[in-house]
C-alpha atoms as a PDB file:
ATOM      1  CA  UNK A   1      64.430  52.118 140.251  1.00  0.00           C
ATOM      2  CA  UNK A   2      64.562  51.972 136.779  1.00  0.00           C
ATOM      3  CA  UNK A   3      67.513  54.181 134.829  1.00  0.00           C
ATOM      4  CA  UNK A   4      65.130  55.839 131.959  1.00  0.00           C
ATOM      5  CA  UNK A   5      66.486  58.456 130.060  1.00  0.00           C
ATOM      6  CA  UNK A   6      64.714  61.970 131.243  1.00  0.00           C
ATOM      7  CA  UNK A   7      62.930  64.364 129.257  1.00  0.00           C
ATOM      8  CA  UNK A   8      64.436  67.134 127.508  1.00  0.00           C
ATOM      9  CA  UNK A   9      62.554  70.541 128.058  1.00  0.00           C
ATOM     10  CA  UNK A  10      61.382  70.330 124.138  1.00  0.00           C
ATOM     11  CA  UNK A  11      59.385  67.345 124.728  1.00  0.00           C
ATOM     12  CA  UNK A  12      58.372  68.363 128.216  1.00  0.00           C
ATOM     13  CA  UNK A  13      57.046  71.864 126.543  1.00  0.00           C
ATOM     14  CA  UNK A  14      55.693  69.338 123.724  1.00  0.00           C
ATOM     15  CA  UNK A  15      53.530  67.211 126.213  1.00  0.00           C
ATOM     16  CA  UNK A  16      52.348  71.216 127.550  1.00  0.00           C
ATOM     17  CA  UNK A  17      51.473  71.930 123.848  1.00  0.00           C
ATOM     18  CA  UNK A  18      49.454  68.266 123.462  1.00  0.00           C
ATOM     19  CA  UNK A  19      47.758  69.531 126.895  1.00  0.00           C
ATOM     20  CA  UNK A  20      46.501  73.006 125.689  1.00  0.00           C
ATOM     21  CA  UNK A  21      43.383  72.796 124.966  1.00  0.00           C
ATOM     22  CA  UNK A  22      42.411  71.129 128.096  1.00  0.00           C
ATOM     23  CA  UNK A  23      44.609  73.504 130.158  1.00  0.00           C
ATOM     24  CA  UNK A  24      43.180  76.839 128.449  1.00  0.00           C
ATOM     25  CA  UNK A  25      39.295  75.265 129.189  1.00  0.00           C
ATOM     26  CA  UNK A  26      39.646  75.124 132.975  1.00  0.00           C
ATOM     27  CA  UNK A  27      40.885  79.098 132.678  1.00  0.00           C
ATOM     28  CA  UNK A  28      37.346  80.005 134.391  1.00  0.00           C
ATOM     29  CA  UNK A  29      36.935  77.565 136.413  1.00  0.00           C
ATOM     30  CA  UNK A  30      40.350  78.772 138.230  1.00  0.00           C
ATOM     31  CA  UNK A  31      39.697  82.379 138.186  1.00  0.00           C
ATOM     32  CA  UNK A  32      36.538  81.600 140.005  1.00  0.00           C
ATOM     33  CA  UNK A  33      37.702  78.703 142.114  1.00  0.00           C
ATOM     34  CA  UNK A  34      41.099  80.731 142.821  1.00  0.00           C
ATOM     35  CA  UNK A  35      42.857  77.574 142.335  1.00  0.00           C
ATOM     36  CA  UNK A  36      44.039  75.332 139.885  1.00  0.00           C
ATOM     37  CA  UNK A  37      41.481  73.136 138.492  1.00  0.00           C
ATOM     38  CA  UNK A  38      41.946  69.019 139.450  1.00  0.00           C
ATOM     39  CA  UNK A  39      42.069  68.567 135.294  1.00  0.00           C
ATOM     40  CA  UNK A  40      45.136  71.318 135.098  1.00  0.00           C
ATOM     41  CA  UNK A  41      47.112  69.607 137.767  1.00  0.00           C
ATOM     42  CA  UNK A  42      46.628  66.129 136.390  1.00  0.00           C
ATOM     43  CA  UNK A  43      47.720  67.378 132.595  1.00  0.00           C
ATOM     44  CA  UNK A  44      51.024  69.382 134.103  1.00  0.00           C
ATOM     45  CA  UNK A  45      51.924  66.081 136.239  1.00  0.00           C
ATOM     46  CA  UNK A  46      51.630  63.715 133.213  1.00  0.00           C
ATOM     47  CA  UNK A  47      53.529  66.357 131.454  1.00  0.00           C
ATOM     48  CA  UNK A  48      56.230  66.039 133.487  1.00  0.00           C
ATOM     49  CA  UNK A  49      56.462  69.702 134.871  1.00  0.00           C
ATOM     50  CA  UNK A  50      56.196  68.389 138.544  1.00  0.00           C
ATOM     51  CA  UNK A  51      59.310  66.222 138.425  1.00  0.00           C
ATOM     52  CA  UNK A  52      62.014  68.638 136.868  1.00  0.00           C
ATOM     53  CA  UNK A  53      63.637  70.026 139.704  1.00  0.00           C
ATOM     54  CA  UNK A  54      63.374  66.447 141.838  1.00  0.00           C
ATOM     55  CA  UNK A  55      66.806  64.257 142.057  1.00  0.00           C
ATOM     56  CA  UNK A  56      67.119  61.504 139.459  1.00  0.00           C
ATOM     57  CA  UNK A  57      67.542  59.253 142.598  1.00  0.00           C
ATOM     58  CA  UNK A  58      64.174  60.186 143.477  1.00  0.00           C
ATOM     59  CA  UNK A  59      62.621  59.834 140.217  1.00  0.00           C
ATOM     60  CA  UNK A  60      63.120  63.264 138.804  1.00  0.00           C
ATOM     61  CA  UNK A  61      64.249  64.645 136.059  1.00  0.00           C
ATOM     62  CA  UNK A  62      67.059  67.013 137.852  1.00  0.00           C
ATOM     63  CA  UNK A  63      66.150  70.262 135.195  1.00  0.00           C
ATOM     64  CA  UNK A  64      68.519  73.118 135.327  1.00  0.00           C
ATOM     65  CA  UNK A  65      67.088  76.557 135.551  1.00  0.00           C
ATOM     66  CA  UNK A  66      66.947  77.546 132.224  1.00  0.00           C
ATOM     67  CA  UNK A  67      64.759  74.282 131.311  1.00  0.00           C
ATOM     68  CA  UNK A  68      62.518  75.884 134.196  1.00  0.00           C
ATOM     69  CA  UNK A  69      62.188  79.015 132.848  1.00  0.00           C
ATOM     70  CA  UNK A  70      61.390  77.597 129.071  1.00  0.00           C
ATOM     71  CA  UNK A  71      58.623  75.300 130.480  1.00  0.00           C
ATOM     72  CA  UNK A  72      57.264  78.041 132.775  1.00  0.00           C
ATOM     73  CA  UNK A  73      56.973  80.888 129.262  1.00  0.00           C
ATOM     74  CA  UNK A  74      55.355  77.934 127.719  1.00  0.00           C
ATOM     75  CA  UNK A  75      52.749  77.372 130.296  1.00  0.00           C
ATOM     76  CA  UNK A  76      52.222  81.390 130.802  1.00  0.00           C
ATOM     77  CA  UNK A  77      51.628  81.839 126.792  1.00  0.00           C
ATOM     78  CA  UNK A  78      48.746  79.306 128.078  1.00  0.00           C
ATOM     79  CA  UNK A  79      47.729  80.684 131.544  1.00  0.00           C
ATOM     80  CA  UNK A  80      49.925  82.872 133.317  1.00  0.00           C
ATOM     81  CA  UNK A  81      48.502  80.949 136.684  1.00  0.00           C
ATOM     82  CA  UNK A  82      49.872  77.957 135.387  1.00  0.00           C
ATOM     83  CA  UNK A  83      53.499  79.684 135.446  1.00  0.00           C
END
Protein backbone atom coordinates (compact mmCIF):
# COMPACT_ATOMS: atom_id res chain seq x y z
CA UNK A 1 0.00 0.00 0.00
CA UNK A 2 1.26 3.10 -0.93
CA UNK A 3 2.37 5.76 2.09
CA UNK A 4 0.54 9.08 0.57
CA UNK A 5 0.28 11.88 2.68
CA UNK A 6 -3.64 12.25 3.85
CA UNK A 7 -5.84 15.06 3.48
CA UNK A 8 -6.14 17.78 5.83
CA UNK A 9 -9.87 18.70 6.69
CA UNK A 10 -9.30 22.20 4.63
CA UNK A 11 -8.82 20.45 1.47
CA UNK A 12 -11.27 17.70 2.29
CA UNK A 13 -14.00 20.67 3.02
CA UNK A 14 -12.34 22.22 -0.30
CA UNK A 15 -13.14 19.10 -2.54
CA UNK A 16 -17.04 19.53 -0.58
CA UNK A 17 -16.96 23.21 -1.79
CA UNK A 18 -15.74 22.08 -5.64
CA UNK A 19 -18.79 19.48 -5.19
CA UNK A 20 -21.60 22.02 -4.30
CA UNK A 21 -23.34 22.62 -6.93
CA UNK A 22 -23.84 19.09 -7.83
CA UNK A 23 -24.59 18.16 -4.18
CA UNK A 24 -27.26 21.11 -3.64
CA UNK A 25 -29.05 19.82 -7.29
CA UNK A 26 -29.89 16.31 -6.09
CA UNK A 27 -31.63 18.20 -2.80
CA UNK A 28 -35.15 17.04 -4.40
CA UNK A 29 -34.42 14.20 -5.66
CA UNK A 30 -33.49 13.01 -1.90
CA UNK A 31 -36.34 14.53 -0.17
CA UNK A 32 -38.51 12.58 -2.49
CA UNK A 33 -36.43 9.46 -2.85
CA UNK A 34 -35.72 9.62 1.10
CA UNK A 35 -32.27 8.75 0.32
CA UNK A 36 -29.21 10.05 -0.85
CA UNK A 37 -29.02 10.44 -4.47
CA UNK A 38 -26.24 7.88 -6.41
CA UNK A 39 -24.57 11.48 -7.72
CA UNK A 40 -24.29 12.76 -3.81
CA UNK A 41 -22.64 9.60 -2.68
CA UNK A 42 -20.20 9.44 -5.56
CA UNK A 43 -19.13 13.40 -5.00
CA UNK A 44 -18.72 12.82 -0.92
CA UNK A 45 -16.56 9.51 -1.71
CA UNK A 46 -14.23 11.30 -4.21
CA UNK A 47 -14.18 13.97 -1.65
CA UNK A 48 -12.78 11.96 0.70
CA UNK A 49 -15.51 12.20 3.51
CA UNK A 50 -15.94 8.31 3.49
CA UNK A 51 -12.35 7.50 4.42
CA UNK A 52 -11.68 9.89 7.49
CA UNK A 53 -12.39 7.86 10.32
CA UNK A 54 -10.82 4.44 8.49
CA UNK A 55 -7.11 3.31 9.73
CA UNK A 56 -4.25 4.55 7.57
CA UNK A 57 -3.42 0.76 7.34
CA UNK A 58 -6.59 0.37 5.66
CA UNK A 59 -6.39 3.21 3.41
CA UNK A 60 -7.92 5.91 5.52
CA UNK A 61 -7.24 8.97 6.46
CA UNK A 62 -7.49 8.28 10.49
CA UNK A 63 -9.46 12.04 11.10
CA UNK A 64 -9.83 13.07 14.65
CA UNK A 65 -13.17 14.29 15.77
CA UNK A 66 -12.90 17.73 15.38
CA UNK A 67 -11.90 17.25 11.50
CA UNK A 68 -15.37 15.29 11.61
CA UNK A 69 -17.28 17.81 12.94
CA UNK A 70 -15.70 20.68 10.45
CA UNK A 71 -16.46 18.48 7.37
CA UNK A 72 -19.92 17.52 8.68
CA UNK A 73 -20.94 21.90 9.27
CA UNK A 74 -19.57 22.11 5.83
CA UNK A 75 -21.75 19.55 4.26
CA UNK A 76 -24.96 20.74 6.48
CA UNK A 77 -24.42 24.59 5.24
CA UNK A 78 -25.06 22.40 1.89
CA UNK A 79 -27.74 19.82 2.93
CA UNK A 80 -28.28 19.08 6.38
CA UNK A 81 -28.98 15.23 5.05
CA UNK A 82 -25.65 15.18 3.87
CA UNK A 83 -24.39 15.80 7.63
Amino acid sequence: MADTESPTEEEIIQRIRKTEELLRGRTDWSEENRRLHEDSVEALAEAGVFRMRVAARHGGYESGARAMVSVASALARVDGSLA
